[in-house]
Structure formats: C-alpha cells, structure tokens
C-alpha atoms as a PDB file:
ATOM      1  CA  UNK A   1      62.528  30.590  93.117  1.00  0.00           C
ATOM      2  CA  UNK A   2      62.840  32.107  96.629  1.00  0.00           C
ATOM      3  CA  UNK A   3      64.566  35.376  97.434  1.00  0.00           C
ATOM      4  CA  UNK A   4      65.446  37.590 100.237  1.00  0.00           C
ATOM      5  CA  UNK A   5      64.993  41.502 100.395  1.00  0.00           C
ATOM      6  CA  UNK A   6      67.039  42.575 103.582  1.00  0.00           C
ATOM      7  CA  UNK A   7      66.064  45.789 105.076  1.00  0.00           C
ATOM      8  CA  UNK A   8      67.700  46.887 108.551  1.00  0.00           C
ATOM      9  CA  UNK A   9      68.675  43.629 109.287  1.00  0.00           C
ATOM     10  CA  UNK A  10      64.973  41.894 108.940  1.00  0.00           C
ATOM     11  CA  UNK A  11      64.958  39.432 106.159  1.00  0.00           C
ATOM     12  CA  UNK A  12      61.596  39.647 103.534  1.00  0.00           C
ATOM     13  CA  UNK A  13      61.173  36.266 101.342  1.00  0.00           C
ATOM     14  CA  UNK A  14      59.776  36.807  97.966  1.00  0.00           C
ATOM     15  CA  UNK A  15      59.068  34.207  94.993  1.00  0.00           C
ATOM     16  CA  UNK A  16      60.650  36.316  92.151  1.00  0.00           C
ATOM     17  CA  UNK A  17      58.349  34.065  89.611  1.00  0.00           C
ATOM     18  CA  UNK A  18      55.554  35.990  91.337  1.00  0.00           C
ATOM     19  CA  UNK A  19      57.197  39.450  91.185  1.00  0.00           C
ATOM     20  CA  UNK A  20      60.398  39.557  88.825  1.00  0.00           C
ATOM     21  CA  UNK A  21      59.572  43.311  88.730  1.00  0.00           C
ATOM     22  CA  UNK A  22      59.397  43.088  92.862  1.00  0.00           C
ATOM     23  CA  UNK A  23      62.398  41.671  92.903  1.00  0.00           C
ATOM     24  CA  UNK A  24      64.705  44.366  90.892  1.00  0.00           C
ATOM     25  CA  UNK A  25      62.834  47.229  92.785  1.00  0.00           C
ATOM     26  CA  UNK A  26      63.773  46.027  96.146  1.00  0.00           C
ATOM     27  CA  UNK A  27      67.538  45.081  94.770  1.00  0.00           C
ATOM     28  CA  UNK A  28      67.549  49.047  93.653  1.00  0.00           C
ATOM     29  CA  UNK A  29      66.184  49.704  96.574  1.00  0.00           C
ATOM     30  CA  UNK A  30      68.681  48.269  99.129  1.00  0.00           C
ATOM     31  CA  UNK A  31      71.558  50.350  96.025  1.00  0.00           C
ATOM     32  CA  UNK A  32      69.667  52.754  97.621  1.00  0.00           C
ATOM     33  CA  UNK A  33      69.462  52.723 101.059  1.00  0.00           C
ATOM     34  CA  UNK A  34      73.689  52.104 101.073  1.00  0.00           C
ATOM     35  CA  UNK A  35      73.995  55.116  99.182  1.00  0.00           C
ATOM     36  CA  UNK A  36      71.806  57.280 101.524  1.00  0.00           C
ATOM     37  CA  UNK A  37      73.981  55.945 104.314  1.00  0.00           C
ATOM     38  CA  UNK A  38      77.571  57.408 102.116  1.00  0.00           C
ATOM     39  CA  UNK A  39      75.816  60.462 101.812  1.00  0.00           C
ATOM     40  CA  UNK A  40      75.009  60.800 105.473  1.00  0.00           C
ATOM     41  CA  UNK A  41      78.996  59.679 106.703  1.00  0.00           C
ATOM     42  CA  UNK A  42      79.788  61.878 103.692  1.00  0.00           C
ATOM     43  CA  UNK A  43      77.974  65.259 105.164  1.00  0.00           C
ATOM     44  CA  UNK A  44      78.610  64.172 108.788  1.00  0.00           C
ATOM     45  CA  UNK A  45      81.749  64.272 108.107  1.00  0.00           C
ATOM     46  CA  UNK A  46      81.588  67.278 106.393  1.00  0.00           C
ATOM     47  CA  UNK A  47      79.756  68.687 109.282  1.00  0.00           C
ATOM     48  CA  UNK A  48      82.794  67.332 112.095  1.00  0.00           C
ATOM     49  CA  UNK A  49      85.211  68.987 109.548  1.00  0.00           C
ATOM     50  CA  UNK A  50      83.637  72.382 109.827  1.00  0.00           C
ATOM     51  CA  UNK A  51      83.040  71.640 113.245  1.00  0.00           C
ATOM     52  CA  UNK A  52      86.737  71.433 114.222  1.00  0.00           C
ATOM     53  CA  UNK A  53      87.573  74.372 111.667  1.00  0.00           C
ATOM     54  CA  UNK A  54      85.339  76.927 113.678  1.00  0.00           C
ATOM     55  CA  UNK A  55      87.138  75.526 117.109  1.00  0.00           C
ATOM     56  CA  UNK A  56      90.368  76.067 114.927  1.00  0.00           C
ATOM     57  CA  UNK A  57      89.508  79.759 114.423  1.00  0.00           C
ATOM     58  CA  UNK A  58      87.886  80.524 117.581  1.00  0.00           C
ATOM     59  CA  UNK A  59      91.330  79.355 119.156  1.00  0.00           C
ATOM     60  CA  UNK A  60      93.562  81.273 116.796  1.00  0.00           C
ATOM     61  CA  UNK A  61      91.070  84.553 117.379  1.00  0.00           C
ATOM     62  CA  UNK A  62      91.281  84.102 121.275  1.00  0.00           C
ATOM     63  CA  UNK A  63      95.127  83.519 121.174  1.00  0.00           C
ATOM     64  CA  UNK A  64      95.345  86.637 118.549  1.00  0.00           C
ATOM     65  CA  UNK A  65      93.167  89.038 121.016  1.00  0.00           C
ATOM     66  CA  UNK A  66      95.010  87.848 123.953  1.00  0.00           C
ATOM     67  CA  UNK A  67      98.767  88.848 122.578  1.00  0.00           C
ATOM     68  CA  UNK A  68      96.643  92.293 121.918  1.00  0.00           C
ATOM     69  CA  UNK A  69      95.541  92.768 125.281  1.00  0.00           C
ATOM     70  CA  UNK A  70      99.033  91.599 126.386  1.00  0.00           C
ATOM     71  CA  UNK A  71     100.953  94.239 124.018  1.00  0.00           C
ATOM     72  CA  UNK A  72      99.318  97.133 125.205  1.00  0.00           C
ATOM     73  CA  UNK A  73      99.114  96.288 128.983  1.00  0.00           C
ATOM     74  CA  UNK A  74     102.707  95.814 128.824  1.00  0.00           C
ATOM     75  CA  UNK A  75     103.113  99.641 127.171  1.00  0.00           C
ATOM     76  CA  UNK A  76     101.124 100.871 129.398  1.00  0.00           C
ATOM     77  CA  UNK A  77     103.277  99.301 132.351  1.00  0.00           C
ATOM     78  CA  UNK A  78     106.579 100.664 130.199  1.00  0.00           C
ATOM     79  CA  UNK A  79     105.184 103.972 129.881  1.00  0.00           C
ATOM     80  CA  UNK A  80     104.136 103.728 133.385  1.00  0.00           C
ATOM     81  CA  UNK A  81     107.749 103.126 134.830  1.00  0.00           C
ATOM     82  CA  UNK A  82     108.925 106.231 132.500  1.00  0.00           C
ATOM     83  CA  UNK A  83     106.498 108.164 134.226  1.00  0.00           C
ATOM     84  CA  UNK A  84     107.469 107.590 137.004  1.00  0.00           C
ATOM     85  CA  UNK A  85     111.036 107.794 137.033  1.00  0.00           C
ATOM     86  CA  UNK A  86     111.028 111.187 135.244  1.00  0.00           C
ATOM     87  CA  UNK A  87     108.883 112.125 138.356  1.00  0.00           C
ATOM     88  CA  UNK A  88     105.096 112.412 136.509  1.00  0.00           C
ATOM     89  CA  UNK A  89     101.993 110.253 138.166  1.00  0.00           C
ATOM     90  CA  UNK A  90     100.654 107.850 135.715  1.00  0.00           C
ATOM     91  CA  UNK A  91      97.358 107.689 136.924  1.00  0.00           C
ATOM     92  CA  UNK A  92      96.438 111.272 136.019  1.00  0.00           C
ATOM     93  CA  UNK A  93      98.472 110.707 132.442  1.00  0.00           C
ATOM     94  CA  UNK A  94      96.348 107.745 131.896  1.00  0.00           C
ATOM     95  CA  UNK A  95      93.357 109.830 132.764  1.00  0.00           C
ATOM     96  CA  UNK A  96      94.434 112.627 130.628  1.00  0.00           C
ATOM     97  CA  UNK A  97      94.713 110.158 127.921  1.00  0.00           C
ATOM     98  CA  UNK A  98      91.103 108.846 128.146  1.00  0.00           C
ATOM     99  CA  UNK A  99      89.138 111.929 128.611  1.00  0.00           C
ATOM    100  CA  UNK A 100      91.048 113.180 125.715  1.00  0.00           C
ATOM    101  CA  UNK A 101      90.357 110.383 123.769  1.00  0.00           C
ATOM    102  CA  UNK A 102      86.643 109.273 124.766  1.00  0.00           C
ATOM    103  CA  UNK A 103      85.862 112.193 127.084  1.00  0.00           C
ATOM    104  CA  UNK A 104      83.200 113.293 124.731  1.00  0.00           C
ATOM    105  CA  UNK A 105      81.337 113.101 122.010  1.00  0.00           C
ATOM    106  CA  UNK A 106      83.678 115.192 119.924  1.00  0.00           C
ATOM    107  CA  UNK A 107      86.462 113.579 121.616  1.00  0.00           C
ATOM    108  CA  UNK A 108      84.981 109.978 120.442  1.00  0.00           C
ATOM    109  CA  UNK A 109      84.737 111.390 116.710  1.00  0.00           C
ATOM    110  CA  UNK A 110      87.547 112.494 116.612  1.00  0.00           C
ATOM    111  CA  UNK A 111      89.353 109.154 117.461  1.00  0.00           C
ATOM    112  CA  UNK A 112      87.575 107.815 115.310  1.00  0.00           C
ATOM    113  CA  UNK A 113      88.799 109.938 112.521  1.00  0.00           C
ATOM    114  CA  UNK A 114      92.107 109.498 113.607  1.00  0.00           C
ATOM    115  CA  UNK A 115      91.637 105.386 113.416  1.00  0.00           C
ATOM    116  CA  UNK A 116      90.200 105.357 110.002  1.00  0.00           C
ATOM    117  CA  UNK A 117      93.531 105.847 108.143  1.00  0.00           C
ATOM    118  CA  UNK A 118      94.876 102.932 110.433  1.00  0.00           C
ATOM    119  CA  UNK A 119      92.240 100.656 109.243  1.00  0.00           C
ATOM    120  CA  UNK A 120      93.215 101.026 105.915  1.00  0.00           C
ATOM    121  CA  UNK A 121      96.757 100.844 106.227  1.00  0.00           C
ATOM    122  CA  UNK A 122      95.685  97.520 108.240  1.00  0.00           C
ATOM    123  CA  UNK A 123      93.967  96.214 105.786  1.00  0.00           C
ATOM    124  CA  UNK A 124      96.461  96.817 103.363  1.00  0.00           C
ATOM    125  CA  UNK A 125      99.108  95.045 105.212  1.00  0.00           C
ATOM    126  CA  UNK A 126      96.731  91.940 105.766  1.00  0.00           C
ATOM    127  CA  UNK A 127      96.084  91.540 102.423  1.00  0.00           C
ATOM    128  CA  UNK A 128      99.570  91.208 101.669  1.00  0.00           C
ATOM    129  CA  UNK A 129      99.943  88.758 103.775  1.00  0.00           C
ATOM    130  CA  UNK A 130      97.433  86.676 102.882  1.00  0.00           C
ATOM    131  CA  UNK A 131      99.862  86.192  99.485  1.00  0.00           C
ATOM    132  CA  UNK A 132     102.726  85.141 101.838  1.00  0.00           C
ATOM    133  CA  UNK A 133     104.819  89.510 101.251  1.00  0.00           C
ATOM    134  CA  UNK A 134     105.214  91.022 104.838  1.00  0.00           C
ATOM    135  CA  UNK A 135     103.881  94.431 103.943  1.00  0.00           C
ATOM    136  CA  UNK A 136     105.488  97.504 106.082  1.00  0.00           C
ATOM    137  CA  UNK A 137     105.291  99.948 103.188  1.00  0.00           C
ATOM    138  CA  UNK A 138     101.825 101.042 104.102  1.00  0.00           C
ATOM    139  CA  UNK A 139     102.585 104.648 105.593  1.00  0.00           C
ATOM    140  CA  UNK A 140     104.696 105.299 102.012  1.00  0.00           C
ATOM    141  CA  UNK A 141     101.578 103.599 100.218  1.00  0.00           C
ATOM    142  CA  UNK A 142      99.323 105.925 102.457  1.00  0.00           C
ATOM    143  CA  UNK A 143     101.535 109.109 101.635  1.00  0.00           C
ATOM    144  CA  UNK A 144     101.214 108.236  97.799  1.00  0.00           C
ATOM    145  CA  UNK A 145      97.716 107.843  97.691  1.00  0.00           C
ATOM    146  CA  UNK A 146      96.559 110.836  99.653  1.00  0.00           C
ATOM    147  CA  UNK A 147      98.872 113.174  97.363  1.00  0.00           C
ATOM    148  CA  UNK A 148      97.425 111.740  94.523  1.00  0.00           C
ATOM    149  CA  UNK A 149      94.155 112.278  95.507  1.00  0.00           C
ATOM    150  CA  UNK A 150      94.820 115.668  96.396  1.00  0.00           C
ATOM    151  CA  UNK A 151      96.252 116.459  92.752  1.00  0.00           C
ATOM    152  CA  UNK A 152      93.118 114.922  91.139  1.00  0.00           C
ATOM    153  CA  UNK A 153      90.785 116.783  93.442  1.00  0.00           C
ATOM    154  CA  UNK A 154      92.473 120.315  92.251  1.00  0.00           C
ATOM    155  CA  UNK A 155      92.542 119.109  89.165  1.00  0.00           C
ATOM    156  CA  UNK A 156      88.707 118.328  88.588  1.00  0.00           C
ATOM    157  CA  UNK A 157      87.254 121.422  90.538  1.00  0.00           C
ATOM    158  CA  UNK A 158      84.160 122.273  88.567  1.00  0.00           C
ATOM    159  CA  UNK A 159      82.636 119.075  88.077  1.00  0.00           C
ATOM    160  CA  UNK A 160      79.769 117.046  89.595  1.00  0.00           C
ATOM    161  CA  UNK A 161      80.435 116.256  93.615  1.00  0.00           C
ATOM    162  CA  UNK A 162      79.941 112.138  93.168  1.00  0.00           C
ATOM    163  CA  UNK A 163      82.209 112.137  89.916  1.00  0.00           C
ATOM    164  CA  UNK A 164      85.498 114.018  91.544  1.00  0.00           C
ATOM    165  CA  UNK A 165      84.949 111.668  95.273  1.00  0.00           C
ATOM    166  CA  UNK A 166      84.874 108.358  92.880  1.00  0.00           C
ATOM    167  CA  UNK A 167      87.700 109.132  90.846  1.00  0.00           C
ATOM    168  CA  UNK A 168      89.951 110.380  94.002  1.00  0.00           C
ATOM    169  CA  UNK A 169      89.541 107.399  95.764  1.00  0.00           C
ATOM    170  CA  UNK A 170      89.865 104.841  92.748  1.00  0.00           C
ATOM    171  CA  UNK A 171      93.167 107.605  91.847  1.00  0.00           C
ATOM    172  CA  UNK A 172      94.511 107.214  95.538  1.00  0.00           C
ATOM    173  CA  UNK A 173      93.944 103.246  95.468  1.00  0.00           C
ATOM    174  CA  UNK A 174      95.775 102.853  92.491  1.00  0.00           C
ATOM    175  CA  UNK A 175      98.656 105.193  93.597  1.00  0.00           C
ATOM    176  CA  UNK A 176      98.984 103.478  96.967  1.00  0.00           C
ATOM    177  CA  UNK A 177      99.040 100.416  94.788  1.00  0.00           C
ATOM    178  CA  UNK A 178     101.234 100.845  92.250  1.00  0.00           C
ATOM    179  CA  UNK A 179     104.146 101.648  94.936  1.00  0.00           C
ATOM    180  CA  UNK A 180     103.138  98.076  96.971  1.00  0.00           C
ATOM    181  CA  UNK A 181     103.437  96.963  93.994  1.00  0.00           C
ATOM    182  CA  UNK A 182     106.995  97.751  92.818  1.00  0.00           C
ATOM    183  CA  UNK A 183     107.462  96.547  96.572  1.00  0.00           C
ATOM    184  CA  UNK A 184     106.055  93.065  95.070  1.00  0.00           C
ATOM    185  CA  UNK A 185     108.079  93.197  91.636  1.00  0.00           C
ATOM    186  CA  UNK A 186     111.201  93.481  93.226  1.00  0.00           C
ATOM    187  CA  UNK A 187     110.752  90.802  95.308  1.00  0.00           C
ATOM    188  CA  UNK A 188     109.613  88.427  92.504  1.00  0.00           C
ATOM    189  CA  UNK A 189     111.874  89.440  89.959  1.00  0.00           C
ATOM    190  CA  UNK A 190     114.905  90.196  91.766  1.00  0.00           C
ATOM    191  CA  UNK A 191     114.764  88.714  94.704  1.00  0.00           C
ATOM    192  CA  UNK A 192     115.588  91.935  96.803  1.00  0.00           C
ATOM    193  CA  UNK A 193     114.309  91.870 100.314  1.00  0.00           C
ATOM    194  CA  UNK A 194     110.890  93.275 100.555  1.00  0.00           C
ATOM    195  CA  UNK A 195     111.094  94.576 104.242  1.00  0.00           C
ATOM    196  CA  UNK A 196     114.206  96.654 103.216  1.00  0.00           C
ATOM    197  CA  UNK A 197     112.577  98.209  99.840  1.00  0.00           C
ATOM    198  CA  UNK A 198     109.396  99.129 102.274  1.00  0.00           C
ATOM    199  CA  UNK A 199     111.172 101.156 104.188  1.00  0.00           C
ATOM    200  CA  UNK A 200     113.378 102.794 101.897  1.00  0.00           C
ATOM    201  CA  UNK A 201     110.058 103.727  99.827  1.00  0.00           C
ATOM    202  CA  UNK A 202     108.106 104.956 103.009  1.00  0.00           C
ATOM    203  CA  UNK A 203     110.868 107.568 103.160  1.00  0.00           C
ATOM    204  CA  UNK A 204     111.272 108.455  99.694  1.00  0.00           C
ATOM    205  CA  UNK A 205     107.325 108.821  99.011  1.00  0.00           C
ATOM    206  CA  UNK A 206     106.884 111.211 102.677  1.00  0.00           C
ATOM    207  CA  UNK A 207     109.723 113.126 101.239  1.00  0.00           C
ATOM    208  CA  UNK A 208     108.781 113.656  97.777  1.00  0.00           C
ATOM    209  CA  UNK A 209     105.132 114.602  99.242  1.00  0.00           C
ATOM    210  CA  UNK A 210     106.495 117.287 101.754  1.00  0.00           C
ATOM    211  CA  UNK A 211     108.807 118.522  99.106  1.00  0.00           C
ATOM    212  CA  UNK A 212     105.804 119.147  96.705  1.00  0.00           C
ATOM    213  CA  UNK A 213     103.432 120.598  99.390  1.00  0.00           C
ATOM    214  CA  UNK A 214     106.031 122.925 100.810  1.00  0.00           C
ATOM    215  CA  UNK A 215     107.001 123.590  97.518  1.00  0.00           C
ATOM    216  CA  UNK A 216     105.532 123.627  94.311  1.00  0.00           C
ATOM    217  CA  UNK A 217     102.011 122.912  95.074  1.00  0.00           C
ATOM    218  CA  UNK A 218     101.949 125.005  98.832  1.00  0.00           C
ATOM    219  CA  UNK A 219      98.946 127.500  99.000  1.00  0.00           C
ATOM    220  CA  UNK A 220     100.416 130.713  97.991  1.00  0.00           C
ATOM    221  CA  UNK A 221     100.723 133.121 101.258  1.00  0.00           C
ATOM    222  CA  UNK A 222      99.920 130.163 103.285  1.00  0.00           C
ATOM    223  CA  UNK A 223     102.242 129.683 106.616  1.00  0.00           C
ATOM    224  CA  UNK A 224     101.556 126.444 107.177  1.00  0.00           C
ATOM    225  CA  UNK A 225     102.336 123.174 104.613  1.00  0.00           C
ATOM    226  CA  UNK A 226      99.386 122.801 102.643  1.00  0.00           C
ATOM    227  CA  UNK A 227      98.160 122.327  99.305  1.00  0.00           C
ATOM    228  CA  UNK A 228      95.376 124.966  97.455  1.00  0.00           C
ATOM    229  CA  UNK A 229      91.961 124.651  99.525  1.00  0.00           C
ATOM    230  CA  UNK A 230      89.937 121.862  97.834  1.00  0.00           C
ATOM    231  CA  UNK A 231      86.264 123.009  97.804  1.00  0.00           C
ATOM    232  CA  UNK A 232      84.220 121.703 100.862  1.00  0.00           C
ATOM    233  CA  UNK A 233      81.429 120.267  98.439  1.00  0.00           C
ATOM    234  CA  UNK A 234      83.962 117.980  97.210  1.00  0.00           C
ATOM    235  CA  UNK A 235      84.722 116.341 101.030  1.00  0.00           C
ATOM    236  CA  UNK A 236      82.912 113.175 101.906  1.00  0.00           C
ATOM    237  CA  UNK A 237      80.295 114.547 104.207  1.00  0.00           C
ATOM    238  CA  UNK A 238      81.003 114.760 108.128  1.00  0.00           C
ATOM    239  CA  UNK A 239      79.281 112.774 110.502  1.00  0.00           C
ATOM    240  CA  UNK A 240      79.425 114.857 113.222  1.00  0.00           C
ATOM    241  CA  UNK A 241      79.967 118.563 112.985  1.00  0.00           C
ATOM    242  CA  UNK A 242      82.850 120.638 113.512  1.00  0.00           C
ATOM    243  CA  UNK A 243      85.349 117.017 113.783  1.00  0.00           C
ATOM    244  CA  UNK A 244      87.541 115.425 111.502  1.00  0.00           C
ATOM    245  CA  UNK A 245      85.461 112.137 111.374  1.00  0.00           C
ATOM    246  CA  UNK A 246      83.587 111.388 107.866  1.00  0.00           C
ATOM    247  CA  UNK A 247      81.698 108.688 105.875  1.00  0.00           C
ATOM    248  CA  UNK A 248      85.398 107.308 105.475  1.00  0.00           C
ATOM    249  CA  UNK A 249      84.845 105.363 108.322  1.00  0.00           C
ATOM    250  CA  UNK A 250      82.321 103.699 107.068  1.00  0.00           C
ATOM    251  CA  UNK A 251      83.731 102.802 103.600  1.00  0.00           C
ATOM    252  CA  UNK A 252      87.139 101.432 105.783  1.00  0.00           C
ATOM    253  CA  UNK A 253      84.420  99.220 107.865  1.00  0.00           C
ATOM    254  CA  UNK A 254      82.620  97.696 104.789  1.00  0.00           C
ATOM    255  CA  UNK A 255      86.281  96.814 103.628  1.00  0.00           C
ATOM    256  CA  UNK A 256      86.678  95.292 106.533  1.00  0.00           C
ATOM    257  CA  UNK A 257      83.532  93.498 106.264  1.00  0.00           C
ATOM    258  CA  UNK A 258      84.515  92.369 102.389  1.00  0.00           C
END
C-alpha cells in the first residue's frame, strides 16, 4: 500500500509494506513539525506581547517625566510673578538658587544629603501605592523612625560600630512602619479614610518627637533642640568631608534599584 509523507507542501510516496517503521516516523514527524510551528506563534506572540508592554511603559515614563518638567516650570513661573510683584528680579533669585545648590562641590553634597530623606519617603509612598493606600503619612513615618533610631543609638553606645548601624536602621524601619501601618489597619478594619488619619498622625508623631527632644531627652545645657551627642564612630561614614551627605545615599539608591 501507497502513502504520502507531506513536508512543506511537497508530497513523498512511500510503500508502507516496505517501511511500516518509515511510515510511523514520518507520521511523528509531521506531529512534529505542527508543534514546532505552535511553539513559534506561541513565543512570537509572546515576543509582540512584551513588545507592546515596553512601548506601554516607555509611554507612561515619557508622559510621567513630562507632567514633572511641567510642575516645576510652572513654579518656577509662579514664583517668578511673586518676585516680581514684591519688586525682587528673578533671574538673580534663580541664580542664587543654583549656585547654592550645585555651585560646588560641597554645595552638590550637600543636596544630595538633603535629597536622600526624600527618596525614602518616596519610596515609601510608592510602595503603598502599589497595594492600591494613597500614602501621605510619610513625614510622620519619617519623624517616627529617626527618633527611634536615635533612642536605640544612645541606648547601645559601647558596642561594636556594624552591630548599633544594623539595628538602628532595621529599629527606624520598623518604627516608620508600624505607624503606616495603623494608617493601613484603620482603613481595612474600619473603614476610616486613610488620607485623613495620615495627616492627623504626621502631626501627632512631629509633636510627640519635639516634645521629647526639647524635653526629656534634650542635651543637658544644650541651647538648641537636640538629643545627647551620639558618638561619631557610630555615623554611617561621610562621603565627602565636612557635609551632611553619607553612605545613606547609597543604601536609598539600591532601594530604589530593588
């Protein structure tokens, strides 16, 4: 008996009494071949998918960094106007602002020092939102978590350098946590607006940390609001000298990164 092996369309006659074995291979094989050919529409598809999803987030980055540039040319036109109508030049404000800002290279570092807090507070507010909470408590979550910090710091003078920076910043995580997260508890529980127990928090945890560094934990003699000195070998290390910025920069920026 006579059969037919078709490959791409070219017919192949075989005599399966010659080649029974013949014949099943090239039946498996053609099995084959249309299975090849779902896998490739399979991955090309896959491909077209991830294709359109990286023109989906290049579109929502560009429209994101657009509103950006648009937010602060528009304060700087506001500001501008003020300027001007209390009788100041912007220009030389404006100039003012950069050299103060980037008119060095303590200037730069200290910017930079002055940005790091920001990033986490921004990071803290984005992660929030990726669960769907609108997260406004950060300065109160910020506030909590540095006076925290600052308690476990005086608290653990004496002890290895690596030991008292780990368990400050795990200490000040949790803190700042823990007050997002009656933020979070309200919400789910008892439905209580989340924007409105932010704010009311932000205020009660900058309060209760003035009221404990003016007060009860102020540096005795001291004429300013602070706490007791906290020994310099227990600071992250400075990466430039005599600035504020440190390596907390760069643990904000691998955050980022994760």
């Amino acid at each position: 008996m006579e059969h037919t092996w078709n490959w791409n369309g070219t017919e192949y006659p075989f005599d399966i009494s010659e080649s029974e074995s013949m014949a099943r291979m090239c039946s498996g094989l053609n099995v084959l071949r249309e299975d090849i050919g779902a896998l490739g529409t399979f991955f090309g598809g896959l491909v077209g998918v991830g294709g359109l999803y990286n023109k989906l987030t290049m579109n929502v980055i560009v429209n994101n960094c657009f509103l950006i540039a648009a937010a602060i040319l528009l304060s700087l036109v506001v500001a501008a106007l003020i300027m001007l109508i209390a009788g100041y030049n912007p220009l030389e404000a404006f100039a003012a602002m950069l050299d103060g800002a980037f008119g060095s290279r303590n200037s730069i570092a200290n910017t930079l020092a002055k940005t790091t807090p920001l990033i986490f507070v921004g990071l803290a507010c984005a992660f929030a939102n990726k669960g769907g909470i609108f997260n406004i408590g950060g300065e109160g979550q910020l506030y909590m978590g540095a006076f925290f910090a600052a308690i476990a710091a005086l608290a653990m003078q004496g002890l290895p350098r690596l030991v008292v920076i780990v368990a400050c910043l795990l200490i000040g995580a949790i803190a700042g946590g823990m007050v997002g997260a009656l933020n979070g508890l309200l919400k789910a529980k008892l439905q209580i607006n989340e924007v409105i127990v932010a704010i009311m928090l932000n205020y009660i945890c900058k309060f209760l940390t003035s009221h404990y560094v003016n007060g009860p934990l102020k540096e005795e003699g001291s004429q300013t609001a602070k706490t007791v000195a906290i020994g310099d070998e227990y600071m992250l290390s400075k990466l430039v000298p005599k600035t504020q910025l440190t390596s907390a920069i760069i643990i904000a920026l691998v955050l980022v990164v994760v």
